[in-house]
PDB file of N, CA and C in Angstrom:
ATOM      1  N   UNK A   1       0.854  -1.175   0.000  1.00  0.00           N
ATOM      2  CA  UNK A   1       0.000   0.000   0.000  1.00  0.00           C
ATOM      3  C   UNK A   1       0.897   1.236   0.000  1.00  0.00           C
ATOM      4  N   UNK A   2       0.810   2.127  -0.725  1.00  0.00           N
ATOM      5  CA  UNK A   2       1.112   3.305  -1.112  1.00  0.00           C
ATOM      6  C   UNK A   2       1.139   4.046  -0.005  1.00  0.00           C
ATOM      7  N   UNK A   3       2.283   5.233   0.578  1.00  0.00           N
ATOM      8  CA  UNK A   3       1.923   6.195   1.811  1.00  0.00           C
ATOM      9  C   UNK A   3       0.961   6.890   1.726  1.00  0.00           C
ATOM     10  N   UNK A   4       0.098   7.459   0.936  1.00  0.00           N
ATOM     11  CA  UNK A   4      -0.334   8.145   0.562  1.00  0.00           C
ATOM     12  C   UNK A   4      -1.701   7.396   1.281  1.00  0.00           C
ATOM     13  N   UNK A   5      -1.801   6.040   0.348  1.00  0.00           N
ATOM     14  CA  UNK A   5      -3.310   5.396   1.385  1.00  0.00           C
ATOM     15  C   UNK A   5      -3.558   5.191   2.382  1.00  0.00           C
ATOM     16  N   UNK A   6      -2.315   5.030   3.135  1.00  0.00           N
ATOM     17  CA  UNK A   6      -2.578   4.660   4.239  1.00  0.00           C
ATOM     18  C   UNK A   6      -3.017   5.817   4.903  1.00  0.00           C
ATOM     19  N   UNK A   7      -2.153   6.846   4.917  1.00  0.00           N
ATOM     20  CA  UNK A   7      -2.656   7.798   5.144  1.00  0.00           C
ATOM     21  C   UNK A   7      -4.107   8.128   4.985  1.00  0.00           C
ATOM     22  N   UNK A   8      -4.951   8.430   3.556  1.00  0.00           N
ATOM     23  CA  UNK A   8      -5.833   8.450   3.319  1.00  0.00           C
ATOM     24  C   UNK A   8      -6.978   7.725   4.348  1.00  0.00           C
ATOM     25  N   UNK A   9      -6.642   6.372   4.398  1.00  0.00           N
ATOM     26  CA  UNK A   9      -7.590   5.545   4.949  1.00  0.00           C
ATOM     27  C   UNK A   9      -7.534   5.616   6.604  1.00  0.00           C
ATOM     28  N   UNK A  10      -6.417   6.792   7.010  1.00  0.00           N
ATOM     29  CA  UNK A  10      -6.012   6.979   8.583  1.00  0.00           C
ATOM     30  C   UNK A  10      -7.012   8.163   8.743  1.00  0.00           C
ATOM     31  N   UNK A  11      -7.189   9.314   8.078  1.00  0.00           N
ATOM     32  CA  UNK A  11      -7.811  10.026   8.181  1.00  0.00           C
ATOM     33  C   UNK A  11      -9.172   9.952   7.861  1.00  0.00           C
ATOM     34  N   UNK A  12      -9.862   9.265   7.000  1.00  0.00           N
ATOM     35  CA  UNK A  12     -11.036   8.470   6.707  1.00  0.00           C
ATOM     36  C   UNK A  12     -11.539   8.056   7.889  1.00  0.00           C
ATOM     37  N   UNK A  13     -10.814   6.965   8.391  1.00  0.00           N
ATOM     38  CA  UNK A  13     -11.433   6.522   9.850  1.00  0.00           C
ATOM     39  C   UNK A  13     -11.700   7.693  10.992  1.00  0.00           C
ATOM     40  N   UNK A  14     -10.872   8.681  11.084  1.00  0.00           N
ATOM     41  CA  UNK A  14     -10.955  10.120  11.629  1.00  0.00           C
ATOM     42  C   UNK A  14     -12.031  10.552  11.695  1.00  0.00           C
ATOM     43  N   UNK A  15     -13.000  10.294  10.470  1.00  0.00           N
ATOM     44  CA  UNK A  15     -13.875  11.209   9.815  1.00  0.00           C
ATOM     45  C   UNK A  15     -13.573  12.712   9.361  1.00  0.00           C
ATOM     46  N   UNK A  16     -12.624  12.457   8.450  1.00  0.00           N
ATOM     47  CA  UNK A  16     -12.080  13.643   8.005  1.00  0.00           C
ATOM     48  C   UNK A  16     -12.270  13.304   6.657  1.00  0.00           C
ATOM     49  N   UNK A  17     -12.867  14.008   5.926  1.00  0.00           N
ATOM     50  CA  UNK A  17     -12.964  13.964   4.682  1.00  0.00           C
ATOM     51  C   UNK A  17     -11.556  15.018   3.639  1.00  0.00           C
ATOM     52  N   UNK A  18     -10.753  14.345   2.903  1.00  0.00           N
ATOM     53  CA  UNK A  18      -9.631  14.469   2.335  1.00  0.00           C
ATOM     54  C   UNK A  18      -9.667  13.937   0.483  1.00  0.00           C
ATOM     55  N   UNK A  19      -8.988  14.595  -0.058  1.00  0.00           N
ATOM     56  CA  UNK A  19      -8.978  13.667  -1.352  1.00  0.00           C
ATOM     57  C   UNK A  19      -7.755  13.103  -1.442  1.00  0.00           C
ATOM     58  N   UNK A  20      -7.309  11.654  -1.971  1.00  0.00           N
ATOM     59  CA  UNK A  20      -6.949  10.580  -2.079  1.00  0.00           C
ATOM     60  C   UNK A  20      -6.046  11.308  -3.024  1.00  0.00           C
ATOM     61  N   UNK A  21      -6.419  12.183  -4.137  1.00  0.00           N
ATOM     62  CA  UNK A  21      -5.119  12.418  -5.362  1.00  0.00           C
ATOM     63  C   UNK A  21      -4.983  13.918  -4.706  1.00  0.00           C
ATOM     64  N   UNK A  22      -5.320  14.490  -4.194  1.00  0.00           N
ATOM     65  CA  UNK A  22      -4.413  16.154  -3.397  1.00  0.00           C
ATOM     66  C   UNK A  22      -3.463  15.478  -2.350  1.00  0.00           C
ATOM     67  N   UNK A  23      -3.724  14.172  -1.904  1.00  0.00           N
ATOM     68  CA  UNK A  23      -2.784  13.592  -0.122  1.00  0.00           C
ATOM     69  C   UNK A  23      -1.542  13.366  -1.193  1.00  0.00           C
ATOM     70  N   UNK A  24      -1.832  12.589  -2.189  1.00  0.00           N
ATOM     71  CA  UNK A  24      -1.089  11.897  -3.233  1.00  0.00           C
ATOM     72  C   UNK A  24      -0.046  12.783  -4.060  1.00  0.00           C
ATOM     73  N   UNK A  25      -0.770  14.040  -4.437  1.00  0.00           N
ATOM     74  CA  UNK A  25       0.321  15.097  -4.960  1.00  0.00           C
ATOM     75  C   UNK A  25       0.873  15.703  -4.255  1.00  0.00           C
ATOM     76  N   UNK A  26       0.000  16.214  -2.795  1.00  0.00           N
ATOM     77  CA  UNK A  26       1.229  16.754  -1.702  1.00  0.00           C
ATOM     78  C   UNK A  26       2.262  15.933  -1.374  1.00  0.00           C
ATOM     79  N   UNK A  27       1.963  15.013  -0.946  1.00  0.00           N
ATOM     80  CA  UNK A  27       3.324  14.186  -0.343  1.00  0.00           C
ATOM     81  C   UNK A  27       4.224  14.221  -2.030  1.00  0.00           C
ATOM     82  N   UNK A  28       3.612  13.564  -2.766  1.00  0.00           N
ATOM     83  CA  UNK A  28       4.831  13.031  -3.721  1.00  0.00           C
ATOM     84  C   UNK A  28       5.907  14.419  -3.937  1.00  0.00           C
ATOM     85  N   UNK A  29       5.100  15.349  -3.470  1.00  0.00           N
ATOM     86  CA  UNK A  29       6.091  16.979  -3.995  1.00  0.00           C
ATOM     87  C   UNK A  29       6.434  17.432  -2.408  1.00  0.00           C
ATOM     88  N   UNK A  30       6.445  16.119  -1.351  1.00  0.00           N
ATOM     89  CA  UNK A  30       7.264  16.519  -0.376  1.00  0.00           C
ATOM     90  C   UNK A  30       8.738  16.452  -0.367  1.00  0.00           C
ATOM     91  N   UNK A  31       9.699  16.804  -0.062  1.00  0.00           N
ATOM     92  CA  UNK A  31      11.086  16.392  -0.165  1.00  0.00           C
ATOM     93  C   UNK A  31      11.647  15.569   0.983  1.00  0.00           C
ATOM     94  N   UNK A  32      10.998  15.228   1.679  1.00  0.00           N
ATOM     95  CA  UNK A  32      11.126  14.626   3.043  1.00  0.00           C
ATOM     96  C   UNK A  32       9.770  12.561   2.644  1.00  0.00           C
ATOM     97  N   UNK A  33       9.652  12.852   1.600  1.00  0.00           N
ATOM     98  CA  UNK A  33       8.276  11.837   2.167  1.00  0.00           C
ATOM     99  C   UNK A  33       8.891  10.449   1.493  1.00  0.00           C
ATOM    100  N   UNK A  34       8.839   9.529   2.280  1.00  0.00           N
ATOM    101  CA  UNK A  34       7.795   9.336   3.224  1.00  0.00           C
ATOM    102  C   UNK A  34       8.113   9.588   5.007  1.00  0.00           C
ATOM    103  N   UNK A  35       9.333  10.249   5.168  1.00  0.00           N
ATOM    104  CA  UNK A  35       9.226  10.245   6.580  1.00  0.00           C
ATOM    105  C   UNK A  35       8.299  10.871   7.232  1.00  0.00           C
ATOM    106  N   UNK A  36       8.344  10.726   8.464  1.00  0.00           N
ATOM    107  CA  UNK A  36       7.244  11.269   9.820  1.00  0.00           C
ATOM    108  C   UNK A  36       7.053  12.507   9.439  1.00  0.00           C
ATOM    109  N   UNK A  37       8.100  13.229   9.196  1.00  0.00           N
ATOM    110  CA  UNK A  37       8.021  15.188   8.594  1.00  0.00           C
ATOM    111  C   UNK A  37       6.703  15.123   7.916  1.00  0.00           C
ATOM    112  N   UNK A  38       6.728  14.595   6.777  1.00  0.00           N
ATOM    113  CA  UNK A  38       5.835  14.721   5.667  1.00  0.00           C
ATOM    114  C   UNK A  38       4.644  14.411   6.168  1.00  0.00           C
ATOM    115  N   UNK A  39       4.198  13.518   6.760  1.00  0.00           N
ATOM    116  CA  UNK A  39       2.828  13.141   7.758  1.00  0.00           C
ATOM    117  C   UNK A  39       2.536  14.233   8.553  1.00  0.00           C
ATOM    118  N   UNK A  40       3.382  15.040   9.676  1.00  0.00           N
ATOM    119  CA  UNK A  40       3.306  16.109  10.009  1.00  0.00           C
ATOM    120  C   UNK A  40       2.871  16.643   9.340  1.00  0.00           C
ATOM    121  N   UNK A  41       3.556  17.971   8.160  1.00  0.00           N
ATOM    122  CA  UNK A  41       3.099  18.672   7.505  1.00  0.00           C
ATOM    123  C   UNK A  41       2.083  18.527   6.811  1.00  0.00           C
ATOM    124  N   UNK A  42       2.095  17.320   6.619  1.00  0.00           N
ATOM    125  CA  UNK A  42       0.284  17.270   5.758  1.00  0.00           C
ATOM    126  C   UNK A  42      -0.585  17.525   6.541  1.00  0.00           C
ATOM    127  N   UNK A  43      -0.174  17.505   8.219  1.00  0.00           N
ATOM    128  CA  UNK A  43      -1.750  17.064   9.102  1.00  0.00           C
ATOM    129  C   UNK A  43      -1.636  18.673   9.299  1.00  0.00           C
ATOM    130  N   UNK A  44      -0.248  19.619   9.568  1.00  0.00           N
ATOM    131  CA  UNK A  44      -0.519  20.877   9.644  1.00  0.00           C
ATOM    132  C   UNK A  44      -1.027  22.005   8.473  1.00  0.00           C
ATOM    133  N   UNK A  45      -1.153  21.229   7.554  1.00  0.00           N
ATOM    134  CA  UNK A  45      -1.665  21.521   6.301  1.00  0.00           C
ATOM    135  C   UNK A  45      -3.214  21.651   6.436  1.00  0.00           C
ATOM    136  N   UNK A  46      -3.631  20.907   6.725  1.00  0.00           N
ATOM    137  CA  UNK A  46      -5.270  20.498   6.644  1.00  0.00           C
ATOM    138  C   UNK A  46      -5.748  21.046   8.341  1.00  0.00           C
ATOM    139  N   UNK A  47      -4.538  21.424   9.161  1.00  0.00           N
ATOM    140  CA  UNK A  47      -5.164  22.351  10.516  1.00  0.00           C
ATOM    141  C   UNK A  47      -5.014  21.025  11.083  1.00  0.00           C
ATOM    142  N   UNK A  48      -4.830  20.296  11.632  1.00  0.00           N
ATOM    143  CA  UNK A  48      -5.213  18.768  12.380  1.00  0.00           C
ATOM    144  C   UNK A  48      -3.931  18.878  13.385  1.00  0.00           C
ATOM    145  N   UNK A  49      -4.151  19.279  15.026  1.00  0.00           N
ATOM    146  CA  UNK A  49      -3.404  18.853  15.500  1.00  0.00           C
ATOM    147  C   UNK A  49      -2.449  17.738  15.844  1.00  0.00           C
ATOM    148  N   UNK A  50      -1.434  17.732  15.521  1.00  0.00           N
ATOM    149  CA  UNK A  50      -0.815  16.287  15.952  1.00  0.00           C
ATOM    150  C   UNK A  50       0.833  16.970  16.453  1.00  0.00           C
ATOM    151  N   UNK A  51       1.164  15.548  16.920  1.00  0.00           N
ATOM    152  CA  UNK A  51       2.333  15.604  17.842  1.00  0.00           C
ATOM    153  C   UNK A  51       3.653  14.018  17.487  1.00  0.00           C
ATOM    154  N   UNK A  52       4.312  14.643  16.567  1.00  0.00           N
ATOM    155  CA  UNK A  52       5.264  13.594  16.565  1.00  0.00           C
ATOM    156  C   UNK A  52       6.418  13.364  17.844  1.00  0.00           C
ATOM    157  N   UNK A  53       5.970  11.670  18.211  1.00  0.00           N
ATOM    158  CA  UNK A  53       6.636  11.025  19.841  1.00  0.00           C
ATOM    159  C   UNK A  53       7.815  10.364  19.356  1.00  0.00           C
TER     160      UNK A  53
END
């Protein structure tokens, strides 16, 4: 599975509604992805607090 889906299908369960090819073009035009950074910034992208442990 692609980072991108998993992702997708992480935030899905959230109930966050996201599109599958914008998660897909942000990350791929991350320079960091697939690390933790890039998960970050996507979630501070879309406003979604989170906290990398």
């Amino acid at each position: 599975m692609e980072f991108y889906s998993t992702i997708h299908n992480f935030l899905n369960s959230l109930g966050i509604g996201v599109s599958k090819n914008y998660l897909r073009e942000w990350l791929e035009s991350h320079p960091k992805c697939p690390a933790l950074i890039s998960l970050t910034d996507i979630l501070d992208e879309l406003k979604i607090e989170n906290h990398a442990i």
